[in-house]
PDB file of N, CA and C in Angstrom:
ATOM      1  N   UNK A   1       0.851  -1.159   0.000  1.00  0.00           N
ATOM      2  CA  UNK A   1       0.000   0.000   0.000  1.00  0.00           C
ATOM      3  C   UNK A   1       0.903   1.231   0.000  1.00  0.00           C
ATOM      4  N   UNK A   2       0.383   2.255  -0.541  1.00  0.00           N
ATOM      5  CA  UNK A   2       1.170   3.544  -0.716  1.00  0.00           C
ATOM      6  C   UNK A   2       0.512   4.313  -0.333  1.00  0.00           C
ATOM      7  N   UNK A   3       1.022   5.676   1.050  1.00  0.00           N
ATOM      8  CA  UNK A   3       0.788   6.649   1.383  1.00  0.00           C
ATOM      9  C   UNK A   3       0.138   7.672   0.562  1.00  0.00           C
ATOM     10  N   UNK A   4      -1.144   8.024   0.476  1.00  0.00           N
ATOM     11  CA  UNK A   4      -2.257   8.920  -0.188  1.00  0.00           C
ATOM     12  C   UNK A   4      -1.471  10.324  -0.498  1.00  0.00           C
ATOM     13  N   UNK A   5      -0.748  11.025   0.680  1.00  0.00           N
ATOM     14  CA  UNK A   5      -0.338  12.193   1.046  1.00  0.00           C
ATOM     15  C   UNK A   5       1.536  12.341   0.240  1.00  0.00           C
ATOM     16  N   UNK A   6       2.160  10.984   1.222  1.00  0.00           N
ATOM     17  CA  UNK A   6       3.622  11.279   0.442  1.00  0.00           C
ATOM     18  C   UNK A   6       4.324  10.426  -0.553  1.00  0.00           C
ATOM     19  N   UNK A   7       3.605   9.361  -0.649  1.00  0.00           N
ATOM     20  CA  UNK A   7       3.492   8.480  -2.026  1.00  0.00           C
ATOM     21  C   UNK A   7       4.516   7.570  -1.565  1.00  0.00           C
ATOM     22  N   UNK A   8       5.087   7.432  -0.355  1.00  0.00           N
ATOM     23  CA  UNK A   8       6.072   6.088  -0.246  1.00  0.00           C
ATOM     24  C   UNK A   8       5.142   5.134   0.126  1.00  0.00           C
ATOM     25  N   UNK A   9       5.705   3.857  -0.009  1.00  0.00           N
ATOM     26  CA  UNK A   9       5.477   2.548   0.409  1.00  0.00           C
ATOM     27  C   UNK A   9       5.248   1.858   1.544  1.00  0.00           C
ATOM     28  N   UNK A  10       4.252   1.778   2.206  1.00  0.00           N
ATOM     29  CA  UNK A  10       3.677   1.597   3.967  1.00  0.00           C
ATOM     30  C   UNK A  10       3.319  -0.021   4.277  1.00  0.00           C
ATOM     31  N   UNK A  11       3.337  -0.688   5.133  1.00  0.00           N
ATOM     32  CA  UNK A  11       3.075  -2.003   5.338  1.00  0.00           C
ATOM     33  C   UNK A  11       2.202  -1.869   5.697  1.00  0.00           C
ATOM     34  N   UNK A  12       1.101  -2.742   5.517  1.00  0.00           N
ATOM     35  CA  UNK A  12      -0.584  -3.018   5.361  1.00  0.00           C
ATOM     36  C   UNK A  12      -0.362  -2.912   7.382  1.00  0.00           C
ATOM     37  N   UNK A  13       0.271  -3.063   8.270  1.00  0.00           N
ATOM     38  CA  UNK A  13       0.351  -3.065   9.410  1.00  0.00           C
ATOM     39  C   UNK A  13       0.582  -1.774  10.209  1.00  0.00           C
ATOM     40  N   UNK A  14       0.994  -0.552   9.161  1.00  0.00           N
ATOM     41  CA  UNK A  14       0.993   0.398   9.775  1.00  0.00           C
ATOM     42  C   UNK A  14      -0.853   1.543   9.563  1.00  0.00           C
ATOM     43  N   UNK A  15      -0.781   1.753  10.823  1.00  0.00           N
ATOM     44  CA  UNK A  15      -1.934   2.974  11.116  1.00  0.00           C
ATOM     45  C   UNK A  15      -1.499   4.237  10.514  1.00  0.00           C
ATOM     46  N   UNK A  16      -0.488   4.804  10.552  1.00  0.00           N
ATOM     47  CA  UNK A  16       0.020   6.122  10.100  1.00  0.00           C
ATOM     48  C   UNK A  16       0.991   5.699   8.971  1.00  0.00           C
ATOM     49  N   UNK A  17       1.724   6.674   8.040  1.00  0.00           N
ATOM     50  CA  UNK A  17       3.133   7.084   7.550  1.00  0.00           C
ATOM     51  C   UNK A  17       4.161   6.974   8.295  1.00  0.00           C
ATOM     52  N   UNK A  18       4.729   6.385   8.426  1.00  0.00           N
ATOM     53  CA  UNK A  18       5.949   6.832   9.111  1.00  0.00           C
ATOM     54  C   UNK A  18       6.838   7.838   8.034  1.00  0.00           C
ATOM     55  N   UNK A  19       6.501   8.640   7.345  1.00  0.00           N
ATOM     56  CA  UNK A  19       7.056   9.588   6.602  1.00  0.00           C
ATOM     57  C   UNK A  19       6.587  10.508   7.405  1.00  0.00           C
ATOM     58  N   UNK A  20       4.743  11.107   6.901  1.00  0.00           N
ATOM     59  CA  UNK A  20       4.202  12.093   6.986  1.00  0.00           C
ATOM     60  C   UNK A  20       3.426  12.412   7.928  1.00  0.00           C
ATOM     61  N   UNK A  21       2.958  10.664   8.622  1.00  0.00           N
ATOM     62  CA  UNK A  21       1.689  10.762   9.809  1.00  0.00           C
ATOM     63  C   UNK A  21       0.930  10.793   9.178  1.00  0.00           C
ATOM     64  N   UNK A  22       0.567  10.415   7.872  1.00  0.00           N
ATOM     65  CA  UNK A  22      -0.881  10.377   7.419  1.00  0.00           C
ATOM     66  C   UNK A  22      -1.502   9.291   7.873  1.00  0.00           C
ATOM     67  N   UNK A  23      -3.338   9.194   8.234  1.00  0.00           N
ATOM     68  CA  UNK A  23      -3.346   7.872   8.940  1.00  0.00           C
ATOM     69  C   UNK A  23      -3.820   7.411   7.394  1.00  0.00           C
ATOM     70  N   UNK A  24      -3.505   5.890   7.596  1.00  0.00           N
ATOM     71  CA  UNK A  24      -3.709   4.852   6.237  1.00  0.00           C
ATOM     72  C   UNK A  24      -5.116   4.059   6.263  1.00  0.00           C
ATOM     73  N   UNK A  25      -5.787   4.719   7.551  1.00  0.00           N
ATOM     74  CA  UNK A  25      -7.362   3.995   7.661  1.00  0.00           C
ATOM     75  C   UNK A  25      -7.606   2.679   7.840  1.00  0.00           C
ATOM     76  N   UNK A  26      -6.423   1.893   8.775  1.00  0.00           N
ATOM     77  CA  UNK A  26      -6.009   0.754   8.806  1.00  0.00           C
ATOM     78  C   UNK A  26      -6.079   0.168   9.657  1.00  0.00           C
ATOM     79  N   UNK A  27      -7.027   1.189  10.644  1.00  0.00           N
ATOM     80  CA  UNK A  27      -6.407   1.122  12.356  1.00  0.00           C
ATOM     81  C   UNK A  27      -7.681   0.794  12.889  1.00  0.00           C
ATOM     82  N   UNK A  28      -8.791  -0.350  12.076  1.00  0.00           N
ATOM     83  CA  UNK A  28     -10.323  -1.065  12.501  1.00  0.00           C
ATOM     84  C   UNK A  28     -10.679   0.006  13.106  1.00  0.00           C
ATOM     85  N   UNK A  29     -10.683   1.124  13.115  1.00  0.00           N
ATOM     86  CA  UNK A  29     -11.308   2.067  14.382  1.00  0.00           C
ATOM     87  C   UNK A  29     -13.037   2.611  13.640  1.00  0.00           C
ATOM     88  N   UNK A  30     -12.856   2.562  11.956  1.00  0.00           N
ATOM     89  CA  UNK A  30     -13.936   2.993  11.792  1.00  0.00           C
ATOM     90  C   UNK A  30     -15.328   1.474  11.570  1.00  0.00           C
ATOM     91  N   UNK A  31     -16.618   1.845  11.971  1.00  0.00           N
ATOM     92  CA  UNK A  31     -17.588   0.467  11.569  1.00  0.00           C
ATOM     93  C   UNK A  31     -17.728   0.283  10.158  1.00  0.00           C
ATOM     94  N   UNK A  32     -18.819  -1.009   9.826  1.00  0.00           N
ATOM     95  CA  UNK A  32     -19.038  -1.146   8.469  1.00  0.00           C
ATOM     96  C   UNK A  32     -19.348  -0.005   7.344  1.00  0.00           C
ATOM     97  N   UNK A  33     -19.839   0.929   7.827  1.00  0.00           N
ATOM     98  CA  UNK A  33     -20.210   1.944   6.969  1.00  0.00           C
ATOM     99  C   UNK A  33     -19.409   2.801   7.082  1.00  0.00           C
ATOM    100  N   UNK A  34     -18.512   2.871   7.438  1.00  0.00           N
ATOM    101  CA  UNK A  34     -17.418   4.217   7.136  1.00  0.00           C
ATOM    102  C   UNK A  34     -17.622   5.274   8.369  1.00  0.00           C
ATOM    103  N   UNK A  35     -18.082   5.403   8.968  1.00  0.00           N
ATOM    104  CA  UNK A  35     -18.114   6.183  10.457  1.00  0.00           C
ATOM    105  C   UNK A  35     -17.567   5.754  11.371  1.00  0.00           C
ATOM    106  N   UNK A  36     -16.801   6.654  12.145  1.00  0.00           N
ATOM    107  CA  UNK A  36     -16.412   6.144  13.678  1.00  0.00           C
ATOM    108  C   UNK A  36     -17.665   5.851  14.771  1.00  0.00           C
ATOM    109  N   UNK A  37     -17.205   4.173  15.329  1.00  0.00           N
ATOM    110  CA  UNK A  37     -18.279   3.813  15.939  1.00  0.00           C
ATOM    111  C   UNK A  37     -18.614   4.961  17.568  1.00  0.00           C
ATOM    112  N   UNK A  38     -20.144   4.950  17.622  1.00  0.00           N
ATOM    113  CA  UNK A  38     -20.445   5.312  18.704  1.00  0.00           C
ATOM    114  C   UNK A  38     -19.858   5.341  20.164  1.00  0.00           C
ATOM    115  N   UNK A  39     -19.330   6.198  20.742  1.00  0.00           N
ATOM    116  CA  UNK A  39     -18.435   6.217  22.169  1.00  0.00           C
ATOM    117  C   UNK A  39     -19.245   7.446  23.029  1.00  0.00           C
ATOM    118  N   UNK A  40     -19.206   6.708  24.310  1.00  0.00           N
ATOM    119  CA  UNK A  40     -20.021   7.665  25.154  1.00  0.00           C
ATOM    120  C   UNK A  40     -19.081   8.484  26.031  1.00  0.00           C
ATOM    121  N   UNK A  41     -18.733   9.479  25.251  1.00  0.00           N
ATOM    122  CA  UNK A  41     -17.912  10.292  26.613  1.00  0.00           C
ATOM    123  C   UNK A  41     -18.194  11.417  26.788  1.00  0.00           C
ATOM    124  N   UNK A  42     -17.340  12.840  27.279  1.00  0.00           N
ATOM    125  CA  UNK A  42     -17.733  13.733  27.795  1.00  0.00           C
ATOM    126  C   UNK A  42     -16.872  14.891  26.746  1.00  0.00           C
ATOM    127  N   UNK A  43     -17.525  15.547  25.588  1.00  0.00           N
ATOM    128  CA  UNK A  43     -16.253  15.843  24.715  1.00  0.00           C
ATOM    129  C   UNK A  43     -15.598  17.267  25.555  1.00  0.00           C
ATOM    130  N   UNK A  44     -14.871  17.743  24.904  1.00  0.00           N
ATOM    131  CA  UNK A  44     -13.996  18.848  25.426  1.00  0.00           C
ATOM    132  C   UNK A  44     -14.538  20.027  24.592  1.00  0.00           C
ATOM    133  N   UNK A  45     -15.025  20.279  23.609  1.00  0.00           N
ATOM    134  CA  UNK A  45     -15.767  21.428  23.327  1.00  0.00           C
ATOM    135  C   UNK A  45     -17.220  21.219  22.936  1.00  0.00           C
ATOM    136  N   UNK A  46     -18.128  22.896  23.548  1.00  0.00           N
ATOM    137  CA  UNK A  46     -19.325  22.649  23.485  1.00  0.00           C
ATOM    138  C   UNK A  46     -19.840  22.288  25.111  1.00  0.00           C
ATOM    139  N   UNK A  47     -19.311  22.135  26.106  1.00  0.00           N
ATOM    140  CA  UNK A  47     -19.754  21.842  27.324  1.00  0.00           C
ATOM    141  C   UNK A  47     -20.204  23.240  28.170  1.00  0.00           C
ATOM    142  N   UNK A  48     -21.480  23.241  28.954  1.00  0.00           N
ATOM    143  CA  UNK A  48     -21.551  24.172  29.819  1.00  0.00           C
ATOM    144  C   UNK A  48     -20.676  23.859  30.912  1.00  0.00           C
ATOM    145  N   UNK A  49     -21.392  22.879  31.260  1.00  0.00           N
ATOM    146  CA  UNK A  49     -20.731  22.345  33.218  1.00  0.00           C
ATOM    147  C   UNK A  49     -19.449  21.460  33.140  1.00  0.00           C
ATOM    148  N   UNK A  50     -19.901  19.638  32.470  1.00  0.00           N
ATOM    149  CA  UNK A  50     -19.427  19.326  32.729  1.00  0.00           C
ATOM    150  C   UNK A  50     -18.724  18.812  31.405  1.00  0.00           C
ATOM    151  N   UNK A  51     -19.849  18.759  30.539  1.00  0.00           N
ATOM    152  CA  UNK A  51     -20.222  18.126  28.985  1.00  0.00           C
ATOM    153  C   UNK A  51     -21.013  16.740  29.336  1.00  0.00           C
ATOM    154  N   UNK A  52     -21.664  16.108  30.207  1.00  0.00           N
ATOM    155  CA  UNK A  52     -22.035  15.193  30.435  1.00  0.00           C
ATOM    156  C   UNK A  52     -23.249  15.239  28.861  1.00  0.00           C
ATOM    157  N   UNK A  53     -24.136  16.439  29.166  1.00  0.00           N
ATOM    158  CA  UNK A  53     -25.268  16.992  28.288  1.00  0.00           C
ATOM    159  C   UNK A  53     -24.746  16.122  27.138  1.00  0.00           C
ATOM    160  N   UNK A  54     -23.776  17.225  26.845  1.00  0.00           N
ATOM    161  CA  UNK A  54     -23.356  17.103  25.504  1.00  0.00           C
ATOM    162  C   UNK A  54     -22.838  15.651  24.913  1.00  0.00           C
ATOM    163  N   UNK A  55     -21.993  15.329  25.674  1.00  0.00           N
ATOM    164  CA  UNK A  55     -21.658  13.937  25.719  1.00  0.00           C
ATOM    165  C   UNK A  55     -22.920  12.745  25.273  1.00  0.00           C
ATOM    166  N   UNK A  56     -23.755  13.067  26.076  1.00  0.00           N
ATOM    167  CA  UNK A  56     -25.352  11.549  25.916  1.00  0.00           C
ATOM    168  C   UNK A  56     -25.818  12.303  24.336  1.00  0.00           C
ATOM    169  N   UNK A  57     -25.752  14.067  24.175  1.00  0.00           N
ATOM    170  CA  UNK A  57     -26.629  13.893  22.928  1.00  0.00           C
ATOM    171  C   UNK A  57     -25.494  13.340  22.235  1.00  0.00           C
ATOM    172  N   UNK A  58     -24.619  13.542  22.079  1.00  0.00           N
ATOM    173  CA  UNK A  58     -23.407  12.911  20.715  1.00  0.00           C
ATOM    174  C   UNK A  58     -23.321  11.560  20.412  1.00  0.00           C
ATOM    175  N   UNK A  59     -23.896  11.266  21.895  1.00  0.00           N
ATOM    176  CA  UNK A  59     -23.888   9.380  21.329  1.00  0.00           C
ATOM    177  C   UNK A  59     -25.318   9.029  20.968  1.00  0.00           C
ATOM    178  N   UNK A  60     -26.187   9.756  21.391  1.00  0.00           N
ATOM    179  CA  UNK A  60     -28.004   9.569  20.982  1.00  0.00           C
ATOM    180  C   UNK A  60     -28.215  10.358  19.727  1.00  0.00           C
ATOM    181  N   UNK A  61     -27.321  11.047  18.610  1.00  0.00           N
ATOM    182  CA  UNK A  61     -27.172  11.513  17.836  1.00  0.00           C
ATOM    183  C   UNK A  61     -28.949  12.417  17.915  1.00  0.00           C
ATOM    184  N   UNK A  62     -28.979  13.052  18.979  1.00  0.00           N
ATOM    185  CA  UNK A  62     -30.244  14.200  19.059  1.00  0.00           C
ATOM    186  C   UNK A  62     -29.403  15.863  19.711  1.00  0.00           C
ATOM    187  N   UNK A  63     -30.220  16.384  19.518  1.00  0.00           N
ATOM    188  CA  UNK A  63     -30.092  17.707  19.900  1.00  0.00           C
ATOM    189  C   UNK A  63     -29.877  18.397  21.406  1.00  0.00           C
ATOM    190  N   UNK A  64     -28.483  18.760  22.027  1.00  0.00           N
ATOM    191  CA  UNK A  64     -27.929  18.753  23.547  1.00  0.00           C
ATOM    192  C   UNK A  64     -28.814  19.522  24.066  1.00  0.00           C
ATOM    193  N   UNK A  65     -29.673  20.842  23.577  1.00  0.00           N
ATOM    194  CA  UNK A  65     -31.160  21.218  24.138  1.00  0.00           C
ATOM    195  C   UNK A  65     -32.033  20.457  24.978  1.00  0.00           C
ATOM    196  N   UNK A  66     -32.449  19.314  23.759  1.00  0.00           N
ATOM    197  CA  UNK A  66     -32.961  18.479  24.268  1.00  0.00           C
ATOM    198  C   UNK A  66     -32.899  17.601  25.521  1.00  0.00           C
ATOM    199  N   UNK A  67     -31.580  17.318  25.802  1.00  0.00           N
ATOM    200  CA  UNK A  67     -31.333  16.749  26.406  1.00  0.00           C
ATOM    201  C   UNK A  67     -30.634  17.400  28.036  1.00  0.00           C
ATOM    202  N   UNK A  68     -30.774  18.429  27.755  1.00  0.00           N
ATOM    203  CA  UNK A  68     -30.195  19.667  28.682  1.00  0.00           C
ATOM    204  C   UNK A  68     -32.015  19.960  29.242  1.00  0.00           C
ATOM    205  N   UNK A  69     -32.822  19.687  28.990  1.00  0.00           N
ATOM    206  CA  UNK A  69     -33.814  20.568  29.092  1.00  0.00           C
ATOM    207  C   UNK A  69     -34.819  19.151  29.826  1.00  0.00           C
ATOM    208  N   UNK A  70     -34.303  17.890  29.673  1.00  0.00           N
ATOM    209  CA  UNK A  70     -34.878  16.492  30.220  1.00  0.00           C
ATOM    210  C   UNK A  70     -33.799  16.130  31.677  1.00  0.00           C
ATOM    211  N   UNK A  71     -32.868  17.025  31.352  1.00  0.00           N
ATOM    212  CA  UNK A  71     -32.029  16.453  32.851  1.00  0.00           C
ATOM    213  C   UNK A  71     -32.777  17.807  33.924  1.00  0.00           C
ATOM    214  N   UNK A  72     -33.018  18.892  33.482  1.00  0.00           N
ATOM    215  CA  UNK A  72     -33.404  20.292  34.597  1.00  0.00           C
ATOM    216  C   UNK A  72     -34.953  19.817  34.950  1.00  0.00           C
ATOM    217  N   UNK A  73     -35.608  18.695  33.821  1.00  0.00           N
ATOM    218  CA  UNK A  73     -36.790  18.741  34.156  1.00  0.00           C
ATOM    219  C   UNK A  73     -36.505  17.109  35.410  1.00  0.00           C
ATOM    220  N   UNK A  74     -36.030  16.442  35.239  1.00  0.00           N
ATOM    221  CA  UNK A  74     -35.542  15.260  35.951  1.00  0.00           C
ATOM    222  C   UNK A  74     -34.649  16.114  37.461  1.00  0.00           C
ATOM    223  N   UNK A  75     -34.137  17.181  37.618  1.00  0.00           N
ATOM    224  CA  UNK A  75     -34.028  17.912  38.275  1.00  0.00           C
ATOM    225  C   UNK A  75     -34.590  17.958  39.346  1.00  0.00           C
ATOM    226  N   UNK A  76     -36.016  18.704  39.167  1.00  0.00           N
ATOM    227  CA  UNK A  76     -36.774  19.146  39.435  1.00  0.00           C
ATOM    228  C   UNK A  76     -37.822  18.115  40.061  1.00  0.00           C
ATOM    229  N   UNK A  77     -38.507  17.464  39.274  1.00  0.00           N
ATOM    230  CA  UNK A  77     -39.538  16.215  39.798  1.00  0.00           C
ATOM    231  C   UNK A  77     -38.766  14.793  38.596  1.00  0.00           C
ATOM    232  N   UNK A  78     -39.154  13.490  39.652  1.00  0.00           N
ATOM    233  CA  UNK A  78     -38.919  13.881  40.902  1.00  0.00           C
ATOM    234  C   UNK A  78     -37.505  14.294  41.577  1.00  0.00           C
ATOM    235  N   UNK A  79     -38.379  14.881  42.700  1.00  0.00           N
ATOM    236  CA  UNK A  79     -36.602  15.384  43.800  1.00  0.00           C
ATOM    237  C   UNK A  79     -35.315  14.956  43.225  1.00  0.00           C
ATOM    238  N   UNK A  80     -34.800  15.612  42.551  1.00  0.00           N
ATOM    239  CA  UNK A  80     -32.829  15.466  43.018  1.00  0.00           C
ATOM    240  C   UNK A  80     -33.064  14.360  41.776  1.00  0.00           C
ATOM    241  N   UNK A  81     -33.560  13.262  41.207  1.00  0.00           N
ATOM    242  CA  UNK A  81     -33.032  12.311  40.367  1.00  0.00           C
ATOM    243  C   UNK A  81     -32.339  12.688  39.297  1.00  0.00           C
ATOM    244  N   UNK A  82     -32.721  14.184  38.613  1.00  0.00           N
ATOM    245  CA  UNK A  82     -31.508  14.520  37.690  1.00  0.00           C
ATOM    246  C   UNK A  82     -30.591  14.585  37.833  1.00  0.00           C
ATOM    247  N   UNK A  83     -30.371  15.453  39.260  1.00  0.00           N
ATOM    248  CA  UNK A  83     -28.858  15.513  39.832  1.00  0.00           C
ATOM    249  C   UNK A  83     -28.110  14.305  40.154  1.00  0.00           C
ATOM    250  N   UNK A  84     -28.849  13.414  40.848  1.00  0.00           N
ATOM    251  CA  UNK A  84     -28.022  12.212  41.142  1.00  0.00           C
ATOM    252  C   UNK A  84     -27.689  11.931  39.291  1.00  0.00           C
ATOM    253  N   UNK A  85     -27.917  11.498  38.525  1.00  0.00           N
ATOM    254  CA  UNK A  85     -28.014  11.044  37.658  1.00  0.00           C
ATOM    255  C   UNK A  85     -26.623  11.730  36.925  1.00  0.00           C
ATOM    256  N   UNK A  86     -27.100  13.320  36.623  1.00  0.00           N
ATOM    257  CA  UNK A  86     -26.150  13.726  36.263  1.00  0.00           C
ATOM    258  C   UNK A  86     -24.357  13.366  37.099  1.00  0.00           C
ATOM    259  N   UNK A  87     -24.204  13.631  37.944  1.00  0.00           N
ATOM    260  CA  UNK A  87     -23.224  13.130  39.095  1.00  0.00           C
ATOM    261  C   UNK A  87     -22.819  11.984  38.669  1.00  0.00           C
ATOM    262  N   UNK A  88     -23.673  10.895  38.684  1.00  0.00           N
ATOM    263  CA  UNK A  88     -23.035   9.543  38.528  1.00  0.00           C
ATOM    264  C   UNK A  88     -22.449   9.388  36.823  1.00  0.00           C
ATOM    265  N   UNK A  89     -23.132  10.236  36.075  1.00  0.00           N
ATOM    266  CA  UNK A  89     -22.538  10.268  34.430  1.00  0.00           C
ATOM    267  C   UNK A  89     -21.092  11.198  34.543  1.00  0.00           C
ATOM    268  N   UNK A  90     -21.181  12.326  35.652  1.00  0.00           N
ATOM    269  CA  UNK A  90     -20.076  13.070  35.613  1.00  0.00           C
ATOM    270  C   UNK A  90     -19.028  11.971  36.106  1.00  0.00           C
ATOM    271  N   UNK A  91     -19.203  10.633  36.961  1.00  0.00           N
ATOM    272  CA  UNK A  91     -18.255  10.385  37.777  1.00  0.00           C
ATOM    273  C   UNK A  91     -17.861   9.096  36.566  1.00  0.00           C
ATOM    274  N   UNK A  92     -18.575   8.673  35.529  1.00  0.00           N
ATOM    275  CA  UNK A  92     -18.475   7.192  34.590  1.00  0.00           C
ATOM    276  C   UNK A  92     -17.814   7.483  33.879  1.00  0.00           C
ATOM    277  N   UNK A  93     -18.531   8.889  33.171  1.00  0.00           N
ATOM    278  CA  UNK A  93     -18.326   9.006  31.501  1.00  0.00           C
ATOM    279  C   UNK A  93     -16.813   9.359  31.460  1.00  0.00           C
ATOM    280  N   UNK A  94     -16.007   8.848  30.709  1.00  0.00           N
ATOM    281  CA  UNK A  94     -14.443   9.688  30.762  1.00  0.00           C
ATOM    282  C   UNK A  94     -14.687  10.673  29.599  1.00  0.00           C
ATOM    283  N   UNK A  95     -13.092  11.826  29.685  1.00  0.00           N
ATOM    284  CA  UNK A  95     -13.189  12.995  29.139  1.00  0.00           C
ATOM    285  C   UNK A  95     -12.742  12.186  27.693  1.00  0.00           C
ATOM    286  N   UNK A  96     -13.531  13.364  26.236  1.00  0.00           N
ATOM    287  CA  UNK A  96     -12.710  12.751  25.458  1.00  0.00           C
ATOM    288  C   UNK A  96     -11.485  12.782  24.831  1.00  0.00           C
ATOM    289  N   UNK A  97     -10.496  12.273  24.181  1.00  0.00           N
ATOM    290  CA  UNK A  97      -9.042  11.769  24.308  1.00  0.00           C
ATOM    291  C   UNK A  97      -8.777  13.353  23.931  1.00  0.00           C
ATOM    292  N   UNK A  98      -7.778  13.820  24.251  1.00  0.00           N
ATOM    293  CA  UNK A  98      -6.812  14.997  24.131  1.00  0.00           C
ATOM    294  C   UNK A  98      -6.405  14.328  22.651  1.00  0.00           C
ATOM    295  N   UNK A  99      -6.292  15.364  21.871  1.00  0.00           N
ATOM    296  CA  UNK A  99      -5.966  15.384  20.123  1.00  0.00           C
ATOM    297  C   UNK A  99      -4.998  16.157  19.838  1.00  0.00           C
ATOM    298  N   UNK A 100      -3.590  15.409  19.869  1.00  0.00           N
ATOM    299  CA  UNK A 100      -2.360  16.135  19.926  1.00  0.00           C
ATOM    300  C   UNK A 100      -1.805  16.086  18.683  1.00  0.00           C
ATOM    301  N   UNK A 101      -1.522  17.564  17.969  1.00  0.00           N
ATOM    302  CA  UNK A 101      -0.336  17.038  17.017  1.00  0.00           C
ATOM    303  C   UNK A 101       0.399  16.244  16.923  1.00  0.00           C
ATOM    304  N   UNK A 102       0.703  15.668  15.502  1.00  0.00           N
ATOM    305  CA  UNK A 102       1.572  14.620  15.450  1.00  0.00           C
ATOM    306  C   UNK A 102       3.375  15.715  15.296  1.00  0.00           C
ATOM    307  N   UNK A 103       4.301  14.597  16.060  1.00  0.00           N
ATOM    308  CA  UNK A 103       5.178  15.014  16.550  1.00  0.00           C
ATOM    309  C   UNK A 103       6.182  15.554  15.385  1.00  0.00           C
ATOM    310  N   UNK A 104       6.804  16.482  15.340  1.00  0.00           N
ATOM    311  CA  UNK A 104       7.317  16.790  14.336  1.00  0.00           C
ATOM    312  C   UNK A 104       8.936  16.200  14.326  1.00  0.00           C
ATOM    313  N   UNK A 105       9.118  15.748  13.137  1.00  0.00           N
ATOM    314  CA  UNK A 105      10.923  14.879  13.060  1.00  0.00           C
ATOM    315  C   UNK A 105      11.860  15.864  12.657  1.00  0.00           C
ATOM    316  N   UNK A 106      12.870  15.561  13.365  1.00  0.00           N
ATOM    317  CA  UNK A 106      14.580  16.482  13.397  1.00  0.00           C
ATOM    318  C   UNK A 106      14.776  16.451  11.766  1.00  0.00           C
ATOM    319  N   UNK A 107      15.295  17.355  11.245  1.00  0.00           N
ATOM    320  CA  UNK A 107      15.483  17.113   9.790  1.00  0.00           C
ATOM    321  C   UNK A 107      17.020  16.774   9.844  1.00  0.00           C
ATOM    322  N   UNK A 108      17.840  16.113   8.927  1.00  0.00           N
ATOM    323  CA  UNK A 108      18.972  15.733   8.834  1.00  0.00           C
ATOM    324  C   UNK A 108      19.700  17.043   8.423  1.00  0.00           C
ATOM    325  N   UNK A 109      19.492  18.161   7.968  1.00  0.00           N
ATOM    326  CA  UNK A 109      20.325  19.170   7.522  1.00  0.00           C
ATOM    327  C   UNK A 109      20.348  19.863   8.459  1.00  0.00           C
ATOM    328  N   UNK A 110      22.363  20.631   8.592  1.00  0.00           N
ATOM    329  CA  UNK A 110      22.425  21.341   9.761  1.00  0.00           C
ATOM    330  C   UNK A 110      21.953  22.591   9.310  1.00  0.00           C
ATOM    331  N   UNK A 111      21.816  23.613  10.443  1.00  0.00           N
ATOM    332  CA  UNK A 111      21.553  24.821  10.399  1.00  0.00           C
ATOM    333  C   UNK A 111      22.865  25.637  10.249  1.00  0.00           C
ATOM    334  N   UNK A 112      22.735  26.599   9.552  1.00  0.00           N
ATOM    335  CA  UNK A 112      24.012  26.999   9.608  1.00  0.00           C
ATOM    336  C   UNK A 112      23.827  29.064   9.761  1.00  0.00           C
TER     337      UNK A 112
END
């Protein structure tokens, strides 16, 4: 297989380039239809409080309104069950993964 991005030659075993870091789509992460499968976590943008909200709509693929507006009413009546609820999703759900640049390589030419 050959790198899309820098056109060298990659082993069907690598996830990335080891040239460029391009990923080679190799890495089972996406399902049968070409989407990344469903994960319930808490993303890092888009959160008021905690992102819990946000988090359940992203995996219920509905609207965080919605779902912001069923936890204040669960809140409310009965007593406290939103809150507990929310709490125990704040304490399950993990944050989602930190998305770090890929690392940049020393070039072989000196500086001069």
């Amino acid at each position: 297989m050959y790198c899309s991005n820098c056109g060298i030659e990659v082993s069907e075993a690598f996830r990335y380039c080891p040239q460029c870091g391009t990923t080679t789509h190799q890495d089972g992460i996406r399902g049968t239809d070409g989407r990344p499968p469903r994960v319930l976590n808490r993303p890092r943008q888009g959160r008021k409080i905690e992102g819990v909200c946000a988090g359940i709509a992203k995996y219920l693929d509905i609207d965080v309104t919605l779902v912001r507006i069923v936890m204040t009413v669960l809140a409310i009546w009965p007593p406290g069950v939103g809150l507990i609820l929310y709490i125990v999703c704040w304490i399950v759900m993990p944050n989602e993964p930190l998305l770090l640049p890929p690392a940049s390589q020393p070039s072989d030419v000196p500086v001069s």
